[in-house]
Every structure is written in structure tokens, then in C-alpha cells.
N, C-alpha and C. Protein backbone atom coordinates (compact mmCIF):
# COMPACT_ATOMS: atom_id res chain seq x y z
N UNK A 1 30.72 -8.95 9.93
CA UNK A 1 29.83 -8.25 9.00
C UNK A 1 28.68 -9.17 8.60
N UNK A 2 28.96 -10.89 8.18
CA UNK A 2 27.99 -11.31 7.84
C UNK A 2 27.13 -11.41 9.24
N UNK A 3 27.67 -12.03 10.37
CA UNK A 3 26.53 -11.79 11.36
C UNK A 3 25.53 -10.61 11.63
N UNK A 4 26.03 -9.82 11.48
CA UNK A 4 25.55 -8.55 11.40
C UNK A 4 24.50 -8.15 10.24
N UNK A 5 24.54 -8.67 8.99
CA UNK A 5 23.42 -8.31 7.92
C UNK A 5 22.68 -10.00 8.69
N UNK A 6 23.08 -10.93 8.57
CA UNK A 6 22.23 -12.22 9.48
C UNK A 6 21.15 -11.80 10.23
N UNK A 7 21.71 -11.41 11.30
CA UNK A 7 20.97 -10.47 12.32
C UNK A 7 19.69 -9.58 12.43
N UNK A 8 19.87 -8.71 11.41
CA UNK A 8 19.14 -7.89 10.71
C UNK A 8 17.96 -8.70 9.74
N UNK A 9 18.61 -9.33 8.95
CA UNK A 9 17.18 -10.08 8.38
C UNK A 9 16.16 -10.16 9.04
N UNK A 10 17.21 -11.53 10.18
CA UNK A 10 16.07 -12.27 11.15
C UNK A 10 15.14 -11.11 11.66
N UNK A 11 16.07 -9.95 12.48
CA UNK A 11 14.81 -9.15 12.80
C UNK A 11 14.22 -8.24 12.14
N UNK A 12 14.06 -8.35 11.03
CA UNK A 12 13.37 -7.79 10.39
C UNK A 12 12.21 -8.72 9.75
N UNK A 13 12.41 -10.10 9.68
CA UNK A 13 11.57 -10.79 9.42
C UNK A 13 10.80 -11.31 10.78
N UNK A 14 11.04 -11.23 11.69
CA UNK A 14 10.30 -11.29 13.32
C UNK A 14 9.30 -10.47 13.47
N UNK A 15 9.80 -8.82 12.68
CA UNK A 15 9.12 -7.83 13.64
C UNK A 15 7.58 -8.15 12.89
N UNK A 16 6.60 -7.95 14.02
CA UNK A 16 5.20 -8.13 13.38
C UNK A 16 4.13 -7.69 12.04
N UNK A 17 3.92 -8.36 11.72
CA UNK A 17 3.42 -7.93 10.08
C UNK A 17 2.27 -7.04 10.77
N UNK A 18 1.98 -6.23 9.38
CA UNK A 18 0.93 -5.54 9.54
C UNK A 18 -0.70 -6.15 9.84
N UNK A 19 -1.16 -5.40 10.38
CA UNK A 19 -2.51 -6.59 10.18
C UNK A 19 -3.81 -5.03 9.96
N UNK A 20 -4.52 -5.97 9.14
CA UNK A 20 -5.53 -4.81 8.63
C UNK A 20 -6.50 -4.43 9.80
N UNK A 21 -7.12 -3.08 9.13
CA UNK A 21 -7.88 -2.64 10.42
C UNK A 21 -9.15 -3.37 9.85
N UNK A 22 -9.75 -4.04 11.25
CA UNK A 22 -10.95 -4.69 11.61
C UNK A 22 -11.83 -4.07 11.27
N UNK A 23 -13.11 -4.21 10.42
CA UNK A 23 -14.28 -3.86 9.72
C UNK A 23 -15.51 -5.03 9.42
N UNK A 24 -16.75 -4.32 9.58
CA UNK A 24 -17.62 -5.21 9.08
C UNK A 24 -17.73 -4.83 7.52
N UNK A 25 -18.64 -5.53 6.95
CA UNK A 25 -18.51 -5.36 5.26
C UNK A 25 -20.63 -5.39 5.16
N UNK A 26 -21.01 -4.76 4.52
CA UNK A 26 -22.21 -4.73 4.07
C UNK A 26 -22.25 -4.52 3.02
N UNK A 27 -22.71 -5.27 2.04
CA UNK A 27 -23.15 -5.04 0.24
C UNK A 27 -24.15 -4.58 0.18
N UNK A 28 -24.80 -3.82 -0.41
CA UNK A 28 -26.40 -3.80 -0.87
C UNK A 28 -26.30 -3.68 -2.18
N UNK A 29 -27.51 -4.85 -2.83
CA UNK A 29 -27.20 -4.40 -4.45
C UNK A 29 -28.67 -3.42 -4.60
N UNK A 30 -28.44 -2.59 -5.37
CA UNK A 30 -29.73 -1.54 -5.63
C UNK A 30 -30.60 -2.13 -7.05
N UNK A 31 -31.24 -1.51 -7.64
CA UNK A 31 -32.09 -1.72 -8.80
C UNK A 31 -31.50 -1.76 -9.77
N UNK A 32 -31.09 -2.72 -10.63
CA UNK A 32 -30.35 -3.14 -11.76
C UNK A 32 -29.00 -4.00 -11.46
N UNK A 33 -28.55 -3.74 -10.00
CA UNK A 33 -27.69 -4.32 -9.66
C UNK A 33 -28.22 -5.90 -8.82
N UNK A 34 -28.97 -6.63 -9.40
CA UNK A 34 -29.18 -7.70 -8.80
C UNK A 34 -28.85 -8.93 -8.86
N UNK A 35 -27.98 -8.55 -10.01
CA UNK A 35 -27.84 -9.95 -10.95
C UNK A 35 -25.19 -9.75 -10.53
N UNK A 36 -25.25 -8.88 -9.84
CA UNK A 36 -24.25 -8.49 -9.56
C UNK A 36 -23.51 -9.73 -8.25
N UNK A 37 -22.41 -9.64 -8.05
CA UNK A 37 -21.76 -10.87 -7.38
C UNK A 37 -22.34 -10.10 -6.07
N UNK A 38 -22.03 -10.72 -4.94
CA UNK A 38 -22.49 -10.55 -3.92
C UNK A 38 -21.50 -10.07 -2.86
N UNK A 39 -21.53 -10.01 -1.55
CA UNK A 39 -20.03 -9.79 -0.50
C UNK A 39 -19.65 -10.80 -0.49
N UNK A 40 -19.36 -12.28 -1.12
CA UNK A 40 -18.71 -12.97 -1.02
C UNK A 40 -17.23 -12.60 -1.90
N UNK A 41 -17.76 -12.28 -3.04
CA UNK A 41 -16.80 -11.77 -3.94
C UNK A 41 -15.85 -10.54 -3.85
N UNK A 42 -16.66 -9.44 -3.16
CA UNK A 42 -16.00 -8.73 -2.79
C UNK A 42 -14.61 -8.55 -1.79
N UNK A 43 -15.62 -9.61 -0.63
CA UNK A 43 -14.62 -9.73 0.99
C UNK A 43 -13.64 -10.42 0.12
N UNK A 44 -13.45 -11.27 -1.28
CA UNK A 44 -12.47 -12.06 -1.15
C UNK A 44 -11.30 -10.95 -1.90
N UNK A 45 -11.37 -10.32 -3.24
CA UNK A 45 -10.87 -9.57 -3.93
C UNK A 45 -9.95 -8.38 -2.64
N UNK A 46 -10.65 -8.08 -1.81
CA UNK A 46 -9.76 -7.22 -0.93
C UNK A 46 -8.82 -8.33 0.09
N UNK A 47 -9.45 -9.33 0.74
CA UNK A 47 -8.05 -10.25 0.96
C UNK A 47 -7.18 -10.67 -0.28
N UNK A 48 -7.50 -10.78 -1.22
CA UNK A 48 -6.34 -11.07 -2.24
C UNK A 48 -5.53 -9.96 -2.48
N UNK A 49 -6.32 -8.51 -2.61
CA UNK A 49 -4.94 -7.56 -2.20
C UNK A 49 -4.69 -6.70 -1.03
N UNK A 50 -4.85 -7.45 -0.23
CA UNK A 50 -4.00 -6.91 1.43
C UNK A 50 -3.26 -8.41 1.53
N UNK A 51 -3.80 -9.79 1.07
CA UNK A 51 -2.69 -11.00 1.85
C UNK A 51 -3.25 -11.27 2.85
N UNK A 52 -4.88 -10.56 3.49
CA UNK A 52 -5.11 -11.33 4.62
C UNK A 52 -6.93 -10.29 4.44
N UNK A 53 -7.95 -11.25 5.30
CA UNK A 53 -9.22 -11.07 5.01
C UNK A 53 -9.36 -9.86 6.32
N UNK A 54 -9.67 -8.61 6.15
CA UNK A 54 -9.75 -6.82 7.00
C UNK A 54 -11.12 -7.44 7.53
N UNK A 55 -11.94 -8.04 7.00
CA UNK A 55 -13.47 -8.22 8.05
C UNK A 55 -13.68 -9.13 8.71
N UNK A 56 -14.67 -8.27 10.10
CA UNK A 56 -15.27 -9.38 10.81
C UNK A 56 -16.42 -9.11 11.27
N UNK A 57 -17.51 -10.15 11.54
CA UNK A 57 -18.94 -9.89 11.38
C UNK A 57 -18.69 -9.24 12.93
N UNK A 58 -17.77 -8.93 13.32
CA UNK A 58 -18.31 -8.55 15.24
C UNK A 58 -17.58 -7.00 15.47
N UNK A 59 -16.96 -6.76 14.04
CA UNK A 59 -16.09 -5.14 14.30
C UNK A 59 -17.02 -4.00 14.59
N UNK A 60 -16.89 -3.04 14.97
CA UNK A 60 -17.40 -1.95 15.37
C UNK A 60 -17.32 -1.15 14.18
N UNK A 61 -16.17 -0.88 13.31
CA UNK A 61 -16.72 -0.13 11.87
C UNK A 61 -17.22 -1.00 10.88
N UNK A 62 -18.42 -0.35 10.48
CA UNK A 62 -18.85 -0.60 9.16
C UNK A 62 -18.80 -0.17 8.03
N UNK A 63 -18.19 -0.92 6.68
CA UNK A 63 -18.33 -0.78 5.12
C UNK A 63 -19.25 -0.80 4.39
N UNK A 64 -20.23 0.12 3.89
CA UNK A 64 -21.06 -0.39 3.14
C UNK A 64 -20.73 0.00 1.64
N UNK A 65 -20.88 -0.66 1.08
CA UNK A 65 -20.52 -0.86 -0.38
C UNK A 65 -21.84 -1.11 -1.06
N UNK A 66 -23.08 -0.69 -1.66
CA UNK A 66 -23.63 0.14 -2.76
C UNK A 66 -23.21 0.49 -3.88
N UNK A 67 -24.29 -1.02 -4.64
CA UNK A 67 -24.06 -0.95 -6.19
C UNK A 67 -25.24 -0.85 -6.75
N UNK A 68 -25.31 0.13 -7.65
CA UNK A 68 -26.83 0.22 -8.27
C UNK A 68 -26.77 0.35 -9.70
N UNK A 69 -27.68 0.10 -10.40
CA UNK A 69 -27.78 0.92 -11.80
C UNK A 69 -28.16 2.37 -12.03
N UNK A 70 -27.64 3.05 -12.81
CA UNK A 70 -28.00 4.80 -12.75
C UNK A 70 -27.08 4.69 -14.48
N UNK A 71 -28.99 4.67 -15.05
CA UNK A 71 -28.80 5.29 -16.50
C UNK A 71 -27.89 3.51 -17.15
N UNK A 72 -26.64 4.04 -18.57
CA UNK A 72 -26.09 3.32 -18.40
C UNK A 72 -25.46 2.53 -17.86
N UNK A 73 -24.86 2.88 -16.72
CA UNK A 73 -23.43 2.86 -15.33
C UNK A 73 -24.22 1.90 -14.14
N UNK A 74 -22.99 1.23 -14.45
CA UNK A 74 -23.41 0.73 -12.76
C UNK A 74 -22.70 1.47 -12.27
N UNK A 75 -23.11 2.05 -10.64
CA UNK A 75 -22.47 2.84 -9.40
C UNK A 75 -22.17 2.15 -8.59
N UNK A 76 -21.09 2.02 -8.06
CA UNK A 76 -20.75 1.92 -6.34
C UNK A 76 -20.22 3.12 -5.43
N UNK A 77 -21.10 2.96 -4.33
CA UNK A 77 -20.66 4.36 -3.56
C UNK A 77 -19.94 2.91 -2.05
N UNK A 78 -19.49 3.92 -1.64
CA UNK A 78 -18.67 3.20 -0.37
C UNK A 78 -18.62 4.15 0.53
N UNK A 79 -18.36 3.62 2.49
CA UNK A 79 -19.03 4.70 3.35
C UNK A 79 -18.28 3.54 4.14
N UNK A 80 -17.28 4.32 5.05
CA UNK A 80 -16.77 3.25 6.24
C UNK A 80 -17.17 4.26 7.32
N UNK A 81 -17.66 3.93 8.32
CA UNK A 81 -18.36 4.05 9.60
C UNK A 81 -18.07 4.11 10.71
N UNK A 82 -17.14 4.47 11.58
CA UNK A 82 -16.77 3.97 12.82
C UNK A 82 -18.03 3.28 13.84
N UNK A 83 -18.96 3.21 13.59
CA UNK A 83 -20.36 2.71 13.88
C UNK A 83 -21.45 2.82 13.81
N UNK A 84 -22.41 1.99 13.55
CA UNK A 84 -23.52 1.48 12.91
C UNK A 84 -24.59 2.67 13.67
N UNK A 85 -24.55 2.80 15.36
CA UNK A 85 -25.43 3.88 15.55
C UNK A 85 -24.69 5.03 15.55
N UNK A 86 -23.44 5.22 15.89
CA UNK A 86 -23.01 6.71 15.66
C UNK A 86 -23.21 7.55 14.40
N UNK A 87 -22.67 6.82 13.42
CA UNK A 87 -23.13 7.17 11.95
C UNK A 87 -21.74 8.37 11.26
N UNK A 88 -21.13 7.83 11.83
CA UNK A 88 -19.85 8.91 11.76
C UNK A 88 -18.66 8.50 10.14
N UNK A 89 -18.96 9.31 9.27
CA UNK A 89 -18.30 8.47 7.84
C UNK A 89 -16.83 9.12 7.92
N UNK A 90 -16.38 8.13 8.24
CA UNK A 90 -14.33 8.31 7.78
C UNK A 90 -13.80 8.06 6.54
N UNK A 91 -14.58 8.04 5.77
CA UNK A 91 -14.34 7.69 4.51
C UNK A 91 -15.32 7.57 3.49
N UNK A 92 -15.26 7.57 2.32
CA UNK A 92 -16.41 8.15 1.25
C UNK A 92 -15.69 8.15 -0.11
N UNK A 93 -16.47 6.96 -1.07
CA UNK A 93 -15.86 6.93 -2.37
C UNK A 93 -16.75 6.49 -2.94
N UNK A 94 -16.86 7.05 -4.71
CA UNK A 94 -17.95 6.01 -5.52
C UNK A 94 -17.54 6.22 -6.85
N UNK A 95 -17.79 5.81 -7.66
CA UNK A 95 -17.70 6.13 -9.13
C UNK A 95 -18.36 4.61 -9.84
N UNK A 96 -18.11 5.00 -10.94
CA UNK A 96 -19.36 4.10 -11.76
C UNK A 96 -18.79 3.57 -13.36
N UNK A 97 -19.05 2.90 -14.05
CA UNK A 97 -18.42 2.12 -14.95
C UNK A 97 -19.59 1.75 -16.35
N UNK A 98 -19.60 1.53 -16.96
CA UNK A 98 -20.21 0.48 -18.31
C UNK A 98 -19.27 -0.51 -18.60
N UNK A 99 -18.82 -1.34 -17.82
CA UNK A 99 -18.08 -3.00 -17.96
C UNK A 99 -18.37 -3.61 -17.77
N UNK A 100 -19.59 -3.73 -16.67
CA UNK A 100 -20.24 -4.62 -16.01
C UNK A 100 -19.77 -4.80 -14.31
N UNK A 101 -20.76 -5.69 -13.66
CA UNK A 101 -20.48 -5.93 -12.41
C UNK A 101 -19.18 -5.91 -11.64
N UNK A 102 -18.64 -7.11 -12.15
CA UNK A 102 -16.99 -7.80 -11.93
C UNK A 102 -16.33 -6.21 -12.31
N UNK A 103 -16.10 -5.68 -13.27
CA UNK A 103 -15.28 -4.69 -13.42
C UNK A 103 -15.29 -3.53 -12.20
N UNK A 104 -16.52 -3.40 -11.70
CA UNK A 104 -16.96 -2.33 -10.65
C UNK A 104 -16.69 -2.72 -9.11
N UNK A 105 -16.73 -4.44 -8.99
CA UNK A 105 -16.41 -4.99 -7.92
C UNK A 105 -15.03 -4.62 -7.89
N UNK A 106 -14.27 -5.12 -8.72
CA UNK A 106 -12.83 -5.03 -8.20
C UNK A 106 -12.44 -3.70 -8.55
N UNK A 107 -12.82 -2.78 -9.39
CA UNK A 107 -12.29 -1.32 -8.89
C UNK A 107 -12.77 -1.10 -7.55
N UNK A 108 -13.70 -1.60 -7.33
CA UNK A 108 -14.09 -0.87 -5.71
C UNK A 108 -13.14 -2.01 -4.51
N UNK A 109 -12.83 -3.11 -4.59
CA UNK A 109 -11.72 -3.60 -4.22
C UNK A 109 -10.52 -3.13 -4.10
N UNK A 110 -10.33 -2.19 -4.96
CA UNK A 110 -8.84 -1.50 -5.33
C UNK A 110 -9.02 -0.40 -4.31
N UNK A 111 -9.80 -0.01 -4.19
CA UNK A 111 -10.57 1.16 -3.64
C UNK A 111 -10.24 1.15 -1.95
N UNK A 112 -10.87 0.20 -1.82
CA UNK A 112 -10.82 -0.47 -0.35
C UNK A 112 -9.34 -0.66 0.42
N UNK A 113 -8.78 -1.46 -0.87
CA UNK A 113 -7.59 -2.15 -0.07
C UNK A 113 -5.89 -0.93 0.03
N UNK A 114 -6.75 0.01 -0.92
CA UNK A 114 -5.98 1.45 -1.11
C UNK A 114 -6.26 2.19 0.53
N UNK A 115 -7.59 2.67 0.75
CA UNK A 115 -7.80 2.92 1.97
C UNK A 115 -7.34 1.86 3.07
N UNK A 116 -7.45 1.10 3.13
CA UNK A 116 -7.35 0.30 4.03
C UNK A 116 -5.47 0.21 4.62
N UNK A 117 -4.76 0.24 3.38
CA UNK A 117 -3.52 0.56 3.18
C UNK A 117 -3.06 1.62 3.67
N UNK A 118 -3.56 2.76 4.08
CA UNK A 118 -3.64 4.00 4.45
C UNK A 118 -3.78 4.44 6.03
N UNK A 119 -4.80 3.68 6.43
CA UNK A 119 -4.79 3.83 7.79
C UNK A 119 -3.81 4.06 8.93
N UNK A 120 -3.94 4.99 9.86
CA UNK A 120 -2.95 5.12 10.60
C UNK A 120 -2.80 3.40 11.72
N UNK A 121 -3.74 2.89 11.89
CA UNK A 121 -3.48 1.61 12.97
C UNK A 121 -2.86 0.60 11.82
N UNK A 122 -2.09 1.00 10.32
CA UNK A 122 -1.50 -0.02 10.04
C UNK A 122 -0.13 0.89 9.87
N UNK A 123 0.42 1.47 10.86
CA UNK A 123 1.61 1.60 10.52
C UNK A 123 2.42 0.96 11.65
N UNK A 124 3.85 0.89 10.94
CA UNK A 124 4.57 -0.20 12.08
C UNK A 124 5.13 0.24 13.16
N UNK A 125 4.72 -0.64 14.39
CA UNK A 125 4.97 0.20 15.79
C UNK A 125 6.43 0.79 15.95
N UNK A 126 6.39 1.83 16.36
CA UNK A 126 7.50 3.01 16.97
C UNK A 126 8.80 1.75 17.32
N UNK A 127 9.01 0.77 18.14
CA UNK A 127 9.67 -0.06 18.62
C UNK A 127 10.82 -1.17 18.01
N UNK A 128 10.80 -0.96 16.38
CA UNK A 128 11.22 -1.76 15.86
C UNK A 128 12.67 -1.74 16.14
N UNK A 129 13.72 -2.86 15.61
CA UNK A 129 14.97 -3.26 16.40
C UNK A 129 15.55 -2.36 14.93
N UNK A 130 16.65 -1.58 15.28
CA UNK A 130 17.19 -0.59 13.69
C UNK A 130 18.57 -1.43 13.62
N UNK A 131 19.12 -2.04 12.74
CA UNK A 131 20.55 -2.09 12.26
C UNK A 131 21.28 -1.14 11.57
N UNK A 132 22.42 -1.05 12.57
CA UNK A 132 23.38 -0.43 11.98
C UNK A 132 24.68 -0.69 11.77
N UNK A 133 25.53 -0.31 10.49
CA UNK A 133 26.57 -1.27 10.35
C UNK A 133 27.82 -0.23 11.33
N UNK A 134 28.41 -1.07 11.88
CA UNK A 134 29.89 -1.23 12.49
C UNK A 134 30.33 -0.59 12.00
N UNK A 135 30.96 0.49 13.20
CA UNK A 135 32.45 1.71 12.24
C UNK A 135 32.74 1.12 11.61
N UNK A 136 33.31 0.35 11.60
CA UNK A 136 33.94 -0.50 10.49
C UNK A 136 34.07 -0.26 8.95
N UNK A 137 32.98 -0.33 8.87
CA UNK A 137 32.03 -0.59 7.73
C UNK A 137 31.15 0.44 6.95
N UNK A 138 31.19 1.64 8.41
CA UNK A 138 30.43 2.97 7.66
C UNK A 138 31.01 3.29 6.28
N UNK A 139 30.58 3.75 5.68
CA UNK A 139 30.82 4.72 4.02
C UNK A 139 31.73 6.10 4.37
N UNK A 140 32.58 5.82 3.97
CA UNK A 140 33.49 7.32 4.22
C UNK A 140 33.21 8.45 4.15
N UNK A 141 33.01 9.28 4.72
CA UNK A 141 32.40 10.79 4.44
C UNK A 141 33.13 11.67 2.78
N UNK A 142 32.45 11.57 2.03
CA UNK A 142 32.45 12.25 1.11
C UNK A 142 33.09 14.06 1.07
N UNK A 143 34.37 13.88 0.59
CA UNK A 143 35.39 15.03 0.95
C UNK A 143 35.48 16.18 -0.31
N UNK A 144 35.41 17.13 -0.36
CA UNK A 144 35.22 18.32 -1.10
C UNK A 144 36.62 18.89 -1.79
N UNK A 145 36.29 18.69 -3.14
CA UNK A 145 37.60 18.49 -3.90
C UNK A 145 38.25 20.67 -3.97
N UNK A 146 39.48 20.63 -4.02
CA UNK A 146 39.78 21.99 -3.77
C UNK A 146 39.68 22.52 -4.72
N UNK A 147 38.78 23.72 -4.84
CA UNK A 147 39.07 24.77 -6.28
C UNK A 147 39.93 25.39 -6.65
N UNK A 148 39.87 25.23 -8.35
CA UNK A 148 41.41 25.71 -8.86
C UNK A 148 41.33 24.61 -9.94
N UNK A 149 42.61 25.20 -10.85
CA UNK A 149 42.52 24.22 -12.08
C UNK A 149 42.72 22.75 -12.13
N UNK A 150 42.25 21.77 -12.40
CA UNK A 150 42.25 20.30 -12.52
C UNK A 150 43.52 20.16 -13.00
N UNK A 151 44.43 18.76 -13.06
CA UNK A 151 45.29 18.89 -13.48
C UNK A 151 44.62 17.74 -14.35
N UNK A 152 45.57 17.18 -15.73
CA UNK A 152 45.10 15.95 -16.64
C UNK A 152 45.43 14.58 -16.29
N UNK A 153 44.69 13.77 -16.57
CA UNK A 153 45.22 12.61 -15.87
C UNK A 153 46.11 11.96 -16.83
N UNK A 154 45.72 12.40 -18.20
CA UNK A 154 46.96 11.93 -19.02
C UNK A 154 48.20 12.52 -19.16
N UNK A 155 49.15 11.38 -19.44
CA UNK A 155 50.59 12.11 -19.17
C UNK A 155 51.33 11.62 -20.32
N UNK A 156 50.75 12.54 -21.47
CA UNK A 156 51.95 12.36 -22.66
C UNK A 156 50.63 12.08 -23.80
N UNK A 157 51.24 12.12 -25.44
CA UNK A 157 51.07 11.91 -26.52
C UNK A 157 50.46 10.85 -27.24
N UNK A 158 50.80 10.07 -26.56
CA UNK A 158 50.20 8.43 -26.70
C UNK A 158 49.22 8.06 -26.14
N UNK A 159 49.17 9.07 -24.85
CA UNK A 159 47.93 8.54 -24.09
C UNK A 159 46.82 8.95 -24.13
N UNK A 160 47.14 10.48 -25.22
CA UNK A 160 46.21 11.59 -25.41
C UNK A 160 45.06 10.87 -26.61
N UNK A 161 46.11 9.95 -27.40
CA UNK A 161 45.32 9.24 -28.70
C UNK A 161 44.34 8.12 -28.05
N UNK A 162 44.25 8.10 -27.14
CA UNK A 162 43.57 6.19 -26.81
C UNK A 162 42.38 6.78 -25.31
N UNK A 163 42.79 7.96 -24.72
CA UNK A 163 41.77 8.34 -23.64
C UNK A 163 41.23 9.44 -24.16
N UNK A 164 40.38 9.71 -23.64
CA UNK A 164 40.10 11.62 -23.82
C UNK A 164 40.32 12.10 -22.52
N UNK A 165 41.18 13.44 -22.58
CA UNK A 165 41.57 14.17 -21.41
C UNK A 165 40.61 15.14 -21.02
């Protein structure tokens, strides 16, 4: 039995981690948004919540992330791309804040690493090794008690005072 949960760890700690889907990242800050952090800050906030950095300057989809001022609010709109000339949007999010920059960066971080989380090329390949425990060891099939009156489990006067029947 212990080899057997052993076993299982290991391959379960073998089988290949997820890895994020490959993207370029484009910031643009708009009018009022200039004084706002830049894609450095951003690219990092979404590796801090995936555990690993989703961009690369050579991917074929593009992120653009658009922050502007409108009125009070700063806006960010977001637009992932399967490519730069196709122009094809798989995705589309924005909303807007009065917290300031940082507050709007990392909601739109949250944003990202939510989608990004989502994608079908991060789910885990069909192939994985399944454990299962040994007749042995299965859980007994759960048996269907007969209808009709219960009988008490207490048996007598004394026992009636100290349990409830």
C-alpha cells in the first residue's frame, strides 16, 4: 500500500506542469495615463500570479493592454489577438477605477492571469499515469439497509438513562 501511494506521488509530481500560453504584451498609456507604471510592471504582476512569465517578444498573439484617463477613472481595456495582421480578438476586457494606476494595473493582472488560466492549451495532456488502489484496499460497496422497523440498540433500563435510544 505504501509503495503504491509512493508511486503515485512521484508520478504525479513528474507529470509536466502547466506552462502558460505564449503571448506578446503591448502597454499603451493614453492621455492622463502617463505618469502610470509601464509593461514592466505589468509582465511582472501576471508572472507572480501564474508562477511563471506567459510573454514573449517573438509570440504570434498579441495583448494589448490600454490605460487611459476618462473623466475621473482611469480605464484599461485589454484585447488578446491571435495576430498582429489578422486582427482576430479572442478575448476582450476593460473596466476602470478611481485608486489610481497600481490599483488598475493589478486588477487588470488579475484579469489576465484569470484568462490565461482558462485557456484550452493549458489543460493537462489526455496521457497522464491514473492510480488506483489495489482490491485490496477498495472501499466496500455501500449496502442498503432492509425496510421495516429498527430494532434499539439499547438493551435494558440502565442503558436507557446514560444513551438516547
Amino acid at each position: 500500500m505504501a509503495t503504491t501511494v509512493l508511486l503515485c506521488v512521484a508520478a504525479a509530481r513528474a507529470a509536466p506542469e502547466l506552462r502558460p500560453a505564449a503571448m506578446r504584451l503591448e502597454v499603451v498609456r493614453g492621455p492622463g495615463a502617463e505618469a502610470c507604471a509601464d509593461e514592466a510592471f505589468l509582465r511582472a504582476e501576471v508572472a507572480r500570479g501564474l508562477g511563471a512569465d506567459p510573454f514573449q517578444d517573438d509570440a504570434p498573439r498579441v495583448l494589448t493592454v490600454t490605460i487611459a484617463q476618462a473623466g475621473p477613472e482611469l480605464t484599461a481595456s485589454m484585447a488578446l489577438r491571435e495576430s498582429e495582421s489578422a486582427g482576430d480578438t479572442t478575448w476582450a476586457e476593460g473596466f476602470g477605477t478611481r485608486n489610481g494606476c497600481e490599483a488598475l494595473l493589478s486588477g487588470a493582472a488579475l484579469a489576465i492571469v484569470a484568462q490565461i488560466l482558462n485557456m484550452p492549451e493549458r489543460a493537462p495532456p489526455p496521457s497522464r499515469p491514473h492510480c488506483r488502489p489495489s482490491p485490496q484496499h477498495r472501499p466496500k460497496p455501500h449496502r442498503r439497509r432492509r425496510a421495516g422497523p429498527r430494532r434499539s440498540r439499547c438493551a435494558g433500563p440502565s442503558s436507557r438513562r446514560r444513551h438516547r435510544c
